[in-house]
C-alpha atoms as a PDB file:
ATOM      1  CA  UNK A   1      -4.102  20.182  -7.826  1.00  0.00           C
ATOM      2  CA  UNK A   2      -7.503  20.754  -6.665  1.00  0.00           C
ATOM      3  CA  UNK A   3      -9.997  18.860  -8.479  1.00  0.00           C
ATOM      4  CA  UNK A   4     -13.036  19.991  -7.560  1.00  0.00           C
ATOM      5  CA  UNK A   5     -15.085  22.318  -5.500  1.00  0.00           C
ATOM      6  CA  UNK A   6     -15.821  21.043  -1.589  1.00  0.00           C
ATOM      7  CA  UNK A   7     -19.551  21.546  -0.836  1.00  0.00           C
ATOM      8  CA  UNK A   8     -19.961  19.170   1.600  1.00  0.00           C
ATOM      9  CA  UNK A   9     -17.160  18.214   3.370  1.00  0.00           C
ATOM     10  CA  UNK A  10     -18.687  15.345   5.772  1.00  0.00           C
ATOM     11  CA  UNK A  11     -20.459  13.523   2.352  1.00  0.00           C
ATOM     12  CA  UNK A  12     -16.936  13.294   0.649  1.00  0.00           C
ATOM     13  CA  UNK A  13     -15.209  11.527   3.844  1.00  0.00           C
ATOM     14  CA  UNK A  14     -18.502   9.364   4.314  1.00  0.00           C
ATOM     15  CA  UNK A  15     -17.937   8.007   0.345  1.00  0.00           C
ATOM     16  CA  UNK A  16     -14.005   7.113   1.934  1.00  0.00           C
ATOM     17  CA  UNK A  17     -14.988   5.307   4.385  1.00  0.00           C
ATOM     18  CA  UNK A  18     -17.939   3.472   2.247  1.00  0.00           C
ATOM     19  CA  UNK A  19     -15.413   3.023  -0.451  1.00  0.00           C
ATOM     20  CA  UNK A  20     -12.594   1.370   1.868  1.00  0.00           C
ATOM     21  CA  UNK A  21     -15.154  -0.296   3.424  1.00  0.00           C
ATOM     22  CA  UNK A  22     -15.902  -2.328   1.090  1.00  0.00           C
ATOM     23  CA  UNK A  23     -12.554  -2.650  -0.585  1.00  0.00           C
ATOM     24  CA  UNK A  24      -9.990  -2.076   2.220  1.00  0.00           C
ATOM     25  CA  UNK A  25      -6.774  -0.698   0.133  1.00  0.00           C
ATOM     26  CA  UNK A  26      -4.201  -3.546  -0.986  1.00  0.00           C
ATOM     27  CA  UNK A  27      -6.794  -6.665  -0.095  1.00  0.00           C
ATOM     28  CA  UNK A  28      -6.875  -7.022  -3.801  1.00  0.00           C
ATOM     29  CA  UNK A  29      -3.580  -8.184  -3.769  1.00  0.00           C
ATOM     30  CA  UNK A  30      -4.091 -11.560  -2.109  1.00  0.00           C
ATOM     31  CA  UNK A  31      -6.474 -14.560  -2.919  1.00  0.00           C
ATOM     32  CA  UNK A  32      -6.664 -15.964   0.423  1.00  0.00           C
ATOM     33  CA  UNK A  33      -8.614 -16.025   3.320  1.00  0.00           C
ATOM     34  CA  UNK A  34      -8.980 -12.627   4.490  1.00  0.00           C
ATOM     35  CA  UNK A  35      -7.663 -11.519   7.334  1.00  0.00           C
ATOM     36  CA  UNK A  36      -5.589 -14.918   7.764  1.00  0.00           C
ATOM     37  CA  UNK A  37      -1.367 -15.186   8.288  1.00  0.00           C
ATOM     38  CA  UNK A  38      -1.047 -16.032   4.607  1.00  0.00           C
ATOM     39  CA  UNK A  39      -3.547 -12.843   3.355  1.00  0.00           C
ATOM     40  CA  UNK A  40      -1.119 -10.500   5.372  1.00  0.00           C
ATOM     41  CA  UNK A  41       1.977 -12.177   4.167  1.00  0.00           C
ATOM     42  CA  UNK A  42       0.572 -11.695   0.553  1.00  0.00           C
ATOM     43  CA  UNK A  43      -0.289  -8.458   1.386  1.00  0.00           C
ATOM     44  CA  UNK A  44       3.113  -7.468   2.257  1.00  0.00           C
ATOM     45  CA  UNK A  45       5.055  -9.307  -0.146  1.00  0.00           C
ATOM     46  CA  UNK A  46       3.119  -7.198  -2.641  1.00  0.00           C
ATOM     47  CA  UNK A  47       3.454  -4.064  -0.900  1.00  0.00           C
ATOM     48  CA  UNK A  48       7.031  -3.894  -0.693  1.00  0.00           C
ATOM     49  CA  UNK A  49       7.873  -5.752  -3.772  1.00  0.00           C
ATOM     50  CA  UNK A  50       6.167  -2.548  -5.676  1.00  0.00           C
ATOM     51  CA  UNK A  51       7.383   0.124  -3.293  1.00  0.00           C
ATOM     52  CA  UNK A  52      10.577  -1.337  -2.211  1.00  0.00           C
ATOM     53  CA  UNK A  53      11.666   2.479  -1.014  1.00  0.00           C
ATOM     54  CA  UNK A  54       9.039   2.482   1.115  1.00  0.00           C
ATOM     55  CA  UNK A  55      10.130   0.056   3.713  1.00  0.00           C
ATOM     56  CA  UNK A  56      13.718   1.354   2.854  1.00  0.00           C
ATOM     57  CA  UNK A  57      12.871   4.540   4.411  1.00  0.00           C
ATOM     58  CA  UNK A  58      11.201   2.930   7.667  1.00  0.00           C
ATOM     59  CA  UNK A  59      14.144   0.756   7.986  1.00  0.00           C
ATOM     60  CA  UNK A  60      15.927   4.272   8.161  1.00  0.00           C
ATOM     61  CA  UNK A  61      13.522   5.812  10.970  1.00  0.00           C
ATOM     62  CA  UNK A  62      15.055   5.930  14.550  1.00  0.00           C
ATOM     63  CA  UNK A  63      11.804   4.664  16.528  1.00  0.00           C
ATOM     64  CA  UNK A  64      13.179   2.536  19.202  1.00  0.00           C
ATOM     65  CA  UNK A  65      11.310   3.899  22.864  1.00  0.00           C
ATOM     66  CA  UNK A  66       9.881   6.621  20.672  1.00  0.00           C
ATOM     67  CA  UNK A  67       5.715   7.341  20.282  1.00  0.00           C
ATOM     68  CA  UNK A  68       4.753   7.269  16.542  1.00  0.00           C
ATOM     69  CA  UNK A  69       1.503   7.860  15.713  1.00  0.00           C
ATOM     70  CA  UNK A  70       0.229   7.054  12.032  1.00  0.00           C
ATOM     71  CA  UNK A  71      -2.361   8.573   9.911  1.00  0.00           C
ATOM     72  CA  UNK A  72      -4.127   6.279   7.633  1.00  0.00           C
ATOM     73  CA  UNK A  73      -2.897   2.588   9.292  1.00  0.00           C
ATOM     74  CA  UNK A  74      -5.418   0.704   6.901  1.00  0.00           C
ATOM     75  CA  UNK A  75      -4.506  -2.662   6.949  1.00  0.00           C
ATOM     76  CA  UNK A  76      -1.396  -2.434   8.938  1.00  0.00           C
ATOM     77  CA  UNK A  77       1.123  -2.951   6.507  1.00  0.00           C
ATOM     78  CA  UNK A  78       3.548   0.020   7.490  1.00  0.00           C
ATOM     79  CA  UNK A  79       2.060   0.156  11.079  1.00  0.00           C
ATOM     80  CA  UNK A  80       4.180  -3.695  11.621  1.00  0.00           C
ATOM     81  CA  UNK A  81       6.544  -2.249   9.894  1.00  0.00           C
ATOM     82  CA  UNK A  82       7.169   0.542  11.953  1.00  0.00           C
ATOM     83  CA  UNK A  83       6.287  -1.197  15.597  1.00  0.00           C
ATOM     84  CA  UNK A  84       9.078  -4.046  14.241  1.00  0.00           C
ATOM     85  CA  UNK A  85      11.103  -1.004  14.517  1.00  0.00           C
ATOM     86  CA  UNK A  86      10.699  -0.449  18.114  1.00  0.00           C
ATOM     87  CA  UNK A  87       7.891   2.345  17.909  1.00  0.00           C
ATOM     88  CA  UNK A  88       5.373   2.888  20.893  1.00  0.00           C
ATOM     89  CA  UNK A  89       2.250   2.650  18.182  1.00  0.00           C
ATOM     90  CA  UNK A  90      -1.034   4.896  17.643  1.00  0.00           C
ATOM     91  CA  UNK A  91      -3.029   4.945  14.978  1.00  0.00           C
ATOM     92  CA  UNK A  92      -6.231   6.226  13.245  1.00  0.00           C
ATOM     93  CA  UNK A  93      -7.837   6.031  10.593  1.00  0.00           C
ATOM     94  CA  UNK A  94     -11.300   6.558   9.442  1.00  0.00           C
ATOM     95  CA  UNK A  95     -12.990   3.441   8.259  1.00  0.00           C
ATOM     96  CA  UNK A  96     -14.261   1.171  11.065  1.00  0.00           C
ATOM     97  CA  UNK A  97     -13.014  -2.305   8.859  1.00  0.00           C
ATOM     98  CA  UNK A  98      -9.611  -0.966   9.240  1.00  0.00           C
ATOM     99  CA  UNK A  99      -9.165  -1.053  12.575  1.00  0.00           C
ATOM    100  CA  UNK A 100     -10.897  -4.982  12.354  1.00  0.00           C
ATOM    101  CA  UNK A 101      -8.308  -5.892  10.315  1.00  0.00           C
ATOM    102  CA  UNK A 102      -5.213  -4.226  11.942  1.00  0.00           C
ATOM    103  CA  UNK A 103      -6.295  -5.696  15.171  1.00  0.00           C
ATOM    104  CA  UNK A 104      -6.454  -9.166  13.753  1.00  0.00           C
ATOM    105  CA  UNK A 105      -3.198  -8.538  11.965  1.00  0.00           C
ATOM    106  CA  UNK A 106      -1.461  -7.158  15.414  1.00  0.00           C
ATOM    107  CA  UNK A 107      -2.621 -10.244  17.556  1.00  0.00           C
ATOM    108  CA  UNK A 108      -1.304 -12.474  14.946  1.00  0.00           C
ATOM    109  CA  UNK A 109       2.305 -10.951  15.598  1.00  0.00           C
ATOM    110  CA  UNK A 110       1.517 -10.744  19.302  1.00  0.00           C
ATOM    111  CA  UNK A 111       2.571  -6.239  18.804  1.00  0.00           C
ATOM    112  CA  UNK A 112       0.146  -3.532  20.581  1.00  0.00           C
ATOM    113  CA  UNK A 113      -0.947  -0.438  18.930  1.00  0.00           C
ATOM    114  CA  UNK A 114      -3.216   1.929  19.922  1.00  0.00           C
ATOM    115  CA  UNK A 115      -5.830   2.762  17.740  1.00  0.00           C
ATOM    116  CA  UNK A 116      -8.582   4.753  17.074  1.00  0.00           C
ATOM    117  CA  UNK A 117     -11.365   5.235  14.489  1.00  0.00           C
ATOM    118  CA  UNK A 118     -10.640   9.107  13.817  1.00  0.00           C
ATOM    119  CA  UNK A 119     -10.845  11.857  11.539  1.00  0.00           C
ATOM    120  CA  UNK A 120      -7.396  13.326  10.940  1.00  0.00           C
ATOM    121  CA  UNK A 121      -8.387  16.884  10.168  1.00  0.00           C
ATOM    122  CA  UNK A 122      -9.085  16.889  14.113  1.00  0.00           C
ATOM    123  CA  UNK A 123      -6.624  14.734  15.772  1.00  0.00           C
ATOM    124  CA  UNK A 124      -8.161  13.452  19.293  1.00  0.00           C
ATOM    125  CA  UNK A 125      -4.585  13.717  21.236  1.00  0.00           C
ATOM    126  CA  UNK A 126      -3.142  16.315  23.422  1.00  0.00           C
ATOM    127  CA  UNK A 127      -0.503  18.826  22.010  1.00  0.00           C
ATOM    128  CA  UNK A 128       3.462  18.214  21.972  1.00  0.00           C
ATOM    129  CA  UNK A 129       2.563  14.069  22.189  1.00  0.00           C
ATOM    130  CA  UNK A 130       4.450  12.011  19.250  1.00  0.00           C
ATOM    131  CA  UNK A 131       8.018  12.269  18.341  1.00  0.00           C
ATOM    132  CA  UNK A 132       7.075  10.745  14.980  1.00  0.00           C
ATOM    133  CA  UNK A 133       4.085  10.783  12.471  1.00  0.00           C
ATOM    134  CA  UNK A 134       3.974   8.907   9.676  1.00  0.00           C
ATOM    135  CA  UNK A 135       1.191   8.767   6.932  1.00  0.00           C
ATOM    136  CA  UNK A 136       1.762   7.226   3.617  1.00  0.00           C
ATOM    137  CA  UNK A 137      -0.683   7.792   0.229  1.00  0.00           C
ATOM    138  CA  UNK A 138      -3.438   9.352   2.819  1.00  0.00           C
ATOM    139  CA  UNK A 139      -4.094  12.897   3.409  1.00  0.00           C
ATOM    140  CA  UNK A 140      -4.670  13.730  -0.375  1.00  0.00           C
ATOM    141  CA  UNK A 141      -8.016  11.926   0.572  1.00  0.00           C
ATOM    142  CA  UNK A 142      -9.036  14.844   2.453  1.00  0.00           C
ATOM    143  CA  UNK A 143     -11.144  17.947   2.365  1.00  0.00           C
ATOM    144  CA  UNK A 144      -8.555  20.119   4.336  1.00  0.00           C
ATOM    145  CA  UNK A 145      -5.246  18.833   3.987  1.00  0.00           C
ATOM    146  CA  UNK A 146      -3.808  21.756   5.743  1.00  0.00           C
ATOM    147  CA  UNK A 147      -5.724  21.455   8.097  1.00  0.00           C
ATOM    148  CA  UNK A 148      -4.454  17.742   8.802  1.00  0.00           C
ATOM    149  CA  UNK A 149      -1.113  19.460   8.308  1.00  0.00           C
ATOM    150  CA  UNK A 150      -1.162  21.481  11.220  1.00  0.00           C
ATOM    151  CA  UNK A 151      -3.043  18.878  13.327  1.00  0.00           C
ATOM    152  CA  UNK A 152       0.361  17.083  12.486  1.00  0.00           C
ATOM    153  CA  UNK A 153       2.655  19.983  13.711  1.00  0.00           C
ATOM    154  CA  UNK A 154       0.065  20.323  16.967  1.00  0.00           C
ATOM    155  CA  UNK A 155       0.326  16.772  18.304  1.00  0.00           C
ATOM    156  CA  UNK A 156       4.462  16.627  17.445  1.00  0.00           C
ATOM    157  CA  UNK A 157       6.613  17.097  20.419  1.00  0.00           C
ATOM    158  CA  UNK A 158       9.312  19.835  20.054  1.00  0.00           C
ATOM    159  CA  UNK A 159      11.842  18.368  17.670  1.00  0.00           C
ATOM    160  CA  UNK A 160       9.493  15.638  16.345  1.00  0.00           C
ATOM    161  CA  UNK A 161       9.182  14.466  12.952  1.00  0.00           C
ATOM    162  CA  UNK A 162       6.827  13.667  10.363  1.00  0.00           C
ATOM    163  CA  UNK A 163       7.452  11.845   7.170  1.00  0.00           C
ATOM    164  CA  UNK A 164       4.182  12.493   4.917  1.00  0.00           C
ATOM    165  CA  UNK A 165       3.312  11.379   0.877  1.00  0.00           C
ATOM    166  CA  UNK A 166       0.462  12.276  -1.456  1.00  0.00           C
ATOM    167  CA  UNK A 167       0.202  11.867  -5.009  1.00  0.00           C
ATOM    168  CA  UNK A 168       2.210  13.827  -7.446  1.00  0.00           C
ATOM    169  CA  UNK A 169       0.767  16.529 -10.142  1.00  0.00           C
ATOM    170  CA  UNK A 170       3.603  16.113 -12.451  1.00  0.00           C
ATOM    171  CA  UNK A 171       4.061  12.798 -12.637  1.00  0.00           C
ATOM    172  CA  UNK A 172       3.749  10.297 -15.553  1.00  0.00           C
ATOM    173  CA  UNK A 173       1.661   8.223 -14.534  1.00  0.00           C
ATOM    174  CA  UNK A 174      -1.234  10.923 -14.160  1.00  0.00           C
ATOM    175  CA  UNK A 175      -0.373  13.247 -17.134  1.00  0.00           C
ATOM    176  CA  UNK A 176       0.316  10.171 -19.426  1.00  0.00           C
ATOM    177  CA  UNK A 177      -1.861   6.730 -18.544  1.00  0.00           C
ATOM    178  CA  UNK A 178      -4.651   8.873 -16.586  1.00  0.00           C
ATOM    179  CA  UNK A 179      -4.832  12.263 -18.526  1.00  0.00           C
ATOM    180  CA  UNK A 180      -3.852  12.130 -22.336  1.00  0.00           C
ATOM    181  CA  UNK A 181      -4.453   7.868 -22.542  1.00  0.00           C
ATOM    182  CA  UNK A 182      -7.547   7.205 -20.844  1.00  0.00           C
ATOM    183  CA  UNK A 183      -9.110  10.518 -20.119  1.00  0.00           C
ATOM    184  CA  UNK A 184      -8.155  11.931 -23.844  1.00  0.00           C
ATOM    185  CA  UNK A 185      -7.342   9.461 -26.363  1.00  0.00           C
ATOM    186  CA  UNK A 186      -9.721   6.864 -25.277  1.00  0.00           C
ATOM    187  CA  UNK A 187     -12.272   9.636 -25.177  1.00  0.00           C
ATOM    188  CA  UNK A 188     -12.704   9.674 -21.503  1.00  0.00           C
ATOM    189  CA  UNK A 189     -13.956  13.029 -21.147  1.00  0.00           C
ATOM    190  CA  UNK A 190     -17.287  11.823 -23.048  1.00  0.00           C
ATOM    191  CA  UNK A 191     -18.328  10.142 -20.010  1.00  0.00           C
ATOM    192  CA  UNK A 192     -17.061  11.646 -16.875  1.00  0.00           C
ATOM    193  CA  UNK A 193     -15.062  14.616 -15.473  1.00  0.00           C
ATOM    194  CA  UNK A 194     -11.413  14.473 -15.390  1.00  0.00           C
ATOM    195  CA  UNK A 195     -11.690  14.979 -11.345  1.00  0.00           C
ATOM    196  CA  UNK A 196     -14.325  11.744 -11.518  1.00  0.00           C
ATOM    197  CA  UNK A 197     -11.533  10.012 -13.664  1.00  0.00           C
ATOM    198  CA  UNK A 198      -8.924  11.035 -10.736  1.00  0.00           C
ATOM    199  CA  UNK A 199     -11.494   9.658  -8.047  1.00  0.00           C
ATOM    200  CA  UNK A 200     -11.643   6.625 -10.219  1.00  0.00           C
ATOM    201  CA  UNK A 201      -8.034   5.796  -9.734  1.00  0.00           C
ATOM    202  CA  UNK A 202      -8.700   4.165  -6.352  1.00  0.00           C
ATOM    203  CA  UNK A 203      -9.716   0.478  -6.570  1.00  0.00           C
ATOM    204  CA  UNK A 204     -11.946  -1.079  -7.229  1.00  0.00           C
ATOM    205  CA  UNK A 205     -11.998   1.990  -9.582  1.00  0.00           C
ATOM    206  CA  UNK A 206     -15.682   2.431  -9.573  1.00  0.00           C
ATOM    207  CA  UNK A 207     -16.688   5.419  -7.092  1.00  0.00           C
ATOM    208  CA  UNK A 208     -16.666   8.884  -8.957  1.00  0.00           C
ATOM    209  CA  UNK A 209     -16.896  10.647  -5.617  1.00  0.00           C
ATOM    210  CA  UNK A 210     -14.007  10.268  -3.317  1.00  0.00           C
ATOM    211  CA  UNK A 211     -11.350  13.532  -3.038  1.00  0.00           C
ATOM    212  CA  UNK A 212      -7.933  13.294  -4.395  1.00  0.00           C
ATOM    213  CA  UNK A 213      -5.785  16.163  -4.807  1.00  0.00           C
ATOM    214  CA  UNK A 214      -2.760  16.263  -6.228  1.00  0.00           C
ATOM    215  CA  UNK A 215       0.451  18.617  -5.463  1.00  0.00           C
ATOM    216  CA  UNK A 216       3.588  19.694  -6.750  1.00  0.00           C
ATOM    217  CA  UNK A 217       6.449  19.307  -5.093  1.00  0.00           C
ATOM    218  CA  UNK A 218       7.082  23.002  -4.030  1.00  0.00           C
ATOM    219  CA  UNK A 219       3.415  23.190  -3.337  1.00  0.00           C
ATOM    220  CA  UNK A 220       3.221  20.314  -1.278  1.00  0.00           C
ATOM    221  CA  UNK A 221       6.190  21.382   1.429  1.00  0.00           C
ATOM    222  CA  UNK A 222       5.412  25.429   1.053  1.00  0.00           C
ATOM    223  CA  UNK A 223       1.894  23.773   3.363  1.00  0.00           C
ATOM    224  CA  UNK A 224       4.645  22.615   5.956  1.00  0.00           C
ATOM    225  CA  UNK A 225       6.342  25.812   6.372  1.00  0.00           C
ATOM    226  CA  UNK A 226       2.568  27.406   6.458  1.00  0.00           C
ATOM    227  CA  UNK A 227       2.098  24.947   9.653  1.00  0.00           C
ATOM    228  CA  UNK A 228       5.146  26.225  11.204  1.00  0.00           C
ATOM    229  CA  UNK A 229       8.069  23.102  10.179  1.00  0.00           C
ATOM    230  CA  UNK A 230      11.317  23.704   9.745  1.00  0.00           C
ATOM    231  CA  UNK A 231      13.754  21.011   8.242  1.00  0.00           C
ATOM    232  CA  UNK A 232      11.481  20.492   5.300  1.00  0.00           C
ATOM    233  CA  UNK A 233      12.884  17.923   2.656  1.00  0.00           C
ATOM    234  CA  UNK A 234      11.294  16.860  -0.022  1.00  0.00           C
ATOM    235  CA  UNK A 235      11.575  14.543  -3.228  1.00  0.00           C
ATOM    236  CA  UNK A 236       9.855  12.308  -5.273  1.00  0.00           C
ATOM    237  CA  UNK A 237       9.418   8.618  -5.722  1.00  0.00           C
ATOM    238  CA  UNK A 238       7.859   5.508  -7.433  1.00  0.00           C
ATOM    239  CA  UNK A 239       7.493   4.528 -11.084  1.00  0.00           C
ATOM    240  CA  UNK A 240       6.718   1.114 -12.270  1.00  0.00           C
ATOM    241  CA  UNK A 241       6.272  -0.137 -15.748  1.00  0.00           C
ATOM    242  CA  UNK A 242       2.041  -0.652 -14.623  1.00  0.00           C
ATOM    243  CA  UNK A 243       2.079   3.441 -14.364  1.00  0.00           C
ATOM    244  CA  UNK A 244       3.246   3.730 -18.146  1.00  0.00           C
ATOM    245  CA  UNK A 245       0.054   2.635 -19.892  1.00  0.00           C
ATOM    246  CA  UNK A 246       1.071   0.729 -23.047  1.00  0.00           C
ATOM    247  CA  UNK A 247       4.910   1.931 -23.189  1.00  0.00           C
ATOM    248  CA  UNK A 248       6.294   0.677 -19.561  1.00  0.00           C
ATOM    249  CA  UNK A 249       6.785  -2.682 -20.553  1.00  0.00           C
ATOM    250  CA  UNK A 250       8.996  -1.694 -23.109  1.00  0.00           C
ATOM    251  CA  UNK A 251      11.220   0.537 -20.600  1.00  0.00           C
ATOM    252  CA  UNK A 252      14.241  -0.854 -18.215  1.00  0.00           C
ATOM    253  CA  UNK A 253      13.894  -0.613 -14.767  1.00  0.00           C
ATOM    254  CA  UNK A 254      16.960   1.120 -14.146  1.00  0.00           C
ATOM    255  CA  UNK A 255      15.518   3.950 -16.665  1.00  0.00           C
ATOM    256  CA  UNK A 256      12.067   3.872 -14.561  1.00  0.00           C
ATOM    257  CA  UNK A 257      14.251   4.800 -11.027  1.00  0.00           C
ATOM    258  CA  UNK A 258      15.863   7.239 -12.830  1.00  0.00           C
ATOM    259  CA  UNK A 259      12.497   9.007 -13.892  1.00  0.00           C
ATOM    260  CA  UNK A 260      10.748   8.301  -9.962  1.00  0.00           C
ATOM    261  CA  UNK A 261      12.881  10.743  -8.430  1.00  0.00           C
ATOM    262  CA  UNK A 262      11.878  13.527 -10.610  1.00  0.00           C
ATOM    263  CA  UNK A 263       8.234  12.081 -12.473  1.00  0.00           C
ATOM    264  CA  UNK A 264       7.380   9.721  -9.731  1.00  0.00           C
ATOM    265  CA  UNK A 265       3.318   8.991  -8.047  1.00  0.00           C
ATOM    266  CA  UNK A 266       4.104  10.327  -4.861  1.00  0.00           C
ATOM    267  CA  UNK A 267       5.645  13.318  -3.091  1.00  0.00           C
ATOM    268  CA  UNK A 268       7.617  12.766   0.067  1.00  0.00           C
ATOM    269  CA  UNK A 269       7.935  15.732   2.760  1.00  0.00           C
ATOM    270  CA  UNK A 270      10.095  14.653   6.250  1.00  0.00           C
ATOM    271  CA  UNK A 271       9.854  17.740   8.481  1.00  0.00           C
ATOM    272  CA  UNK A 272      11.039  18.738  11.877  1.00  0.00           C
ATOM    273  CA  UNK A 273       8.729  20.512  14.533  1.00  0.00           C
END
């Protein structure tokens, strides 16, 4: 879903990168020194506690020898994750105190990655380079997401694959906690647009201004046969009892997995070049 109109393209990724900036995504998560062995360890314990399918999935990914490039690294959670796989790391991402971090974080482990300060909508590699590219929770962010789509399919060797998530339309967490809780019952709508109450999702939930769309399902992979994929899967993932606002306490985990693959935050696509 498109939430609102795009005027100004540049001002909308300049509020991103002020807003991670100053809250890089998942430092919240960890009381200690920033940027130390314990912050990162915090960081991930969190990370994959939460989203357990996440590192699930790169545990899956055959990466050994292979050149992976991610979209979005931010604080280098999955980018480890994926070089501990045996990937031949790139990265970008847009917010200069990113790629601080990640660099810190990669010395720590002793790992290389190359990475670059970028905008993904216009990918600075040559065509045909990556057999993998991975992006997690970061294109929605964007303008022109097909555009970053087919930047994805350009810089993908023949045969290459991508495994790509952004939010999900129909999914409880935004019909129920964001739309009819906050943005309806607790008479939301009084004070701000619903696409201001979307932006707001993002912590520390207090810019109005950054993009985030959200697709369906068929909407989201229909944009990877557009780019030219074949080999498109997708599904749907993550549900905790936080993303039931007032009720998820009360509901059993194993009822909460069952309702992620169809009413889950995110939409997966894996594709084949």
């Amino acid at each position: 879903m498109d939430t609102r109109t795009f005027n100004d393209p540049e001002e909308y990724k300049k509020q991103a990168q002020k807003h991670w900036m100053s809250a890089p995504c998942g430092s919240n998560y960890s009381a200690k020194e920033l940027m130390s062995n314990e912050f990162f360890e915090e960081v991930e314990r969190h990370r994959y506690c939460t989203h357990p399918w996440i590192l699930e999935n790169i545990k899956r990914f055959d990466l050994k020898g292979k050149k992976v490039l991610e979209i979005g690294f931010g604080m280098g959670t999955d980018h480890l994750s994926l070089a501990k796989q045996g990937g031949i790391m790139h990265g970008v991402d847009l917010t200069p105190r990113n790629l601080e971090i990640i660099r810190k974080r990669f010395e720590i482990y002793g790992l290389k990655s190359e990475l670059l300060v970028s905008d993904a909508e216009n990918l600075p590699y040559d065509d045909n380079l990556f057999d993998v590219v991975y992006s997690f929770g970061v294109i929605h962010h964007s303008p022109d997401i097909q555009r970053i789509i087919s930047e994805i399919h350009r810089v993908l060797r023949p045969g290459g694959k991508c495994w790509v998530t952004v939010y999900h339309k129909n999914s409880i967490f935004f019909w129920w906690s964001v739309f009819l809780i906050d943005w309806v019952f607790k008479g939301g709508f009084r004070r701000e647009s619903l696409k201001g109450r979307l932006s707001r999702i993002e912590y520390p939930n207090d810019n109005p201004n950054i993009v985030v769309h959200l697709y369906t399902r068929k909407k989201f992979a229909a944009m990877f046969s557009i780019a030219g994929f074949r080999k498109i899967q997708s599904s749907i993932n993550h549900l905790i009892a936080d993303d039931i606002a007032s009720l998820g306490k009360y509901i059993p985990r194993k009822i909460l997995e069952r309702l992620a693959k169809k009413f889950g935050w995110y939409v997966i696509i894996e594709a084949v070049k």
